[in-house]
Protein backbone atom coordinates (compact mmCIF):
# COMPACT_ATOMS: atom_id res chain seq x y z
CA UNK A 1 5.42 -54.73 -9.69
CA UNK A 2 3.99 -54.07 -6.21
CA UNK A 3 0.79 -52.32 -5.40
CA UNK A 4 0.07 -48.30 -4.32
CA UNK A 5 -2.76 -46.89 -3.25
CA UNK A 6 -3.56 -43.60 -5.19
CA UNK A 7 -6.33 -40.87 -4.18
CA UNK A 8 -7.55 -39.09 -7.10
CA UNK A 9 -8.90 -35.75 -6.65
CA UNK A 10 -12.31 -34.83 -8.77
CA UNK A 11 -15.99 -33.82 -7.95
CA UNK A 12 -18.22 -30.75 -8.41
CA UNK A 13 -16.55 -27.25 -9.95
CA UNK A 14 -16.20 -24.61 -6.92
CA UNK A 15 -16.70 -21.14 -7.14
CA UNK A 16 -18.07 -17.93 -6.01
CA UNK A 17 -20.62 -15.04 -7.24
CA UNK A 18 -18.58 -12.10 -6.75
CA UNK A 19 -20.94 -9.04 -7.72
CA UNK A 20 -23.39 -8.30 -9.80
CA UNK A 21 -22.94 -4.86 -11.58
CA UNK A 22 -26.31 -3.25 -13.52
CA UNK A 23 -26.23 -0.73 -15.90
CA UNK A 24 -28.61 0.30 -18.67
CA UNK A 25 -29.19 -2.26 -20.82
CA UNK A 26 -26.54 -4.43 -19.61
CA UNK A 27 -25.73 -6.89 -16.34
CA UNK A 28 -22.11 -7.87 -15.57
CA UNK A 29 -21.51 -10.80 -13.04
CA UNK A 30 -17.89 -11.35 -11.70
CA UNK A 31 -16.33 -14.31 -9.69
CA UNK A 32 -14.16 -17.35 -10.15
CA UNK A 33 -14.79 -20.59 -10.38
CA UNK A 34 -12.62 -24.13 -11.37
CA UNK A 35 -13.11 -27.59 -11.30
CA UNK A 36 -11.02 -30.11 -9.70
CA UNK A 37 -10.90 -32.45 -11.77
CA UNK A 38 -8.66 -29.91 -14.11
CA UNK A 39 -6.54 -27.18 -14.24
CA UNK A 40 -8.26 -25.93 -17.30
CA UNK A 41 -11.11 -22.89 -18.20
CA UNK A 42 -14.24 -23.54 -16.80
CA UNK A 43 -17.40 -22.38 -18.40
CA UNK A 44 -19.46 -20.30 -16.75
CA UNK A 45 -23.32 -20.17 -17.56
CA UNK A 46 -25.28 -16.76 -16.46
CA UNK A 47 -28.98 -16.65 -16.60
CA UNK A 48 -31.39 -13.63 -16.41
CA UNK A 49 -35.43 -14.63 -16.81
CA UNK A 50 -35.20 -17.29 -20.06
CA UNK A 51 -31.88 -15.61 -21.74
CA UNK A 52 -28.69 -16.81 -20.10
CA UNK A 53 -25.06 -16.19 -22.11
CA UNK A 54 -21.79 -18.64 -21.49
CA UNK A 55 -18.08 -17.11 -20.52
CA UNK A 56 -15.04 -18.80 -19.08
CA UNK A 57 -13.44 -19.00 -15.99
CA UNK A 58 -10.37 -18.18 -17.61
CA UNK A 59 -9.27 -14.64 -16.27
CA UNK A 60 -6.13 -14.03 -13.36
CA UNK A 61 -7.17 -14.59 -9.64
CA UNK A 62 -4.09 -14.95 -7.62
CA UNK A 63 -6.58 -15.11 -4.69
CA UNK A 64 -7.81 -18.27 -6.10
CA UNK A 65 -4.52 -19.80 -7.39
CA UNK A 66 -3.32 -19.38 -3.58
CA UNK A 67 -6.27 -20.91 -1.64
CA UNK A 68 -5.98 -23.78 -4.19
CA UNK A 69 -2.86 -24.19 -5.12
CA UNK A 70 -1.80 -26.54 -8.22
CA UNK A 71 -5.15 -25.07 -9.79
CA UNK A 72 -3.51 -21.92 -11.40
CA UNK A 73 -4.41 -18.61 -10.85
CA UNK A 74 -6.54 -18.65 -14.42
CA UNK A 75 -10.49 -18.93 -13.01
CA UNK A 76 -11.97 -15.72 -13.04
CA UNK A 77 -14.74 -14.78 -15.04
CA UNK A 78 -16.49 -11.60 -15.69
CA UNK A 79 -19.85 -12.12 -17.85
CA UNK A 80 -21.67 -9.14 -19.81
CA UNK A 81 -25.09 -9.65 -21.53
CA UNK A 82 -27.58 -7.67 -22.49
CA UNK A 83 -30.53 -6.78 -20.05
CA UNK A 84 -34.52 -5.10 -20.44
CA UNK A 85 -35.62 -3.31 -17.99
CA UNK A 86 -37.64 -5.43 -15.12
């Protein structure tokens, strides 16, 4: 059968903070983010004081796709949740 050395690519999700848009009553944060270890959605957790909401990474980037390539272009996000003033 033989033997074959295999490297197996995984660790921490990558991504990038974007912007951070604030209007009243609302905050939208944009960026992309994926994890190596798939080519799937990743979720994406935003946080404001003790509320936080969840998206997914699942929105087109070809920016992303071709800096990683065999990752997809899928991994954008852009989160909306509601915001007091403060």
């Amino acid at each position: 059968l033989g033997c074959k050395s295999v490297n197996v690519a995984g660790g921490s999700p990558i991504g990038v903070l974007d912007a951070v848009y604030v209007n009243p009553g609302t905050i939208t944060a944009t960026g992309w983010v994926f994890d190596p270890d798939t080519t799937a959605s990743t979720p994406v957790h935003v946080y404001s004081d003790a509320s936080g909401v969840v998206g997914a990474a699942d929105q087109p980037r070809a920016d992303v796709g071709a800096a990683y390539p065999g990752y997809g272009g899928q991994h954008g996000y852009s989160v909306t949740f509601a915001a007091t003033p403060g």
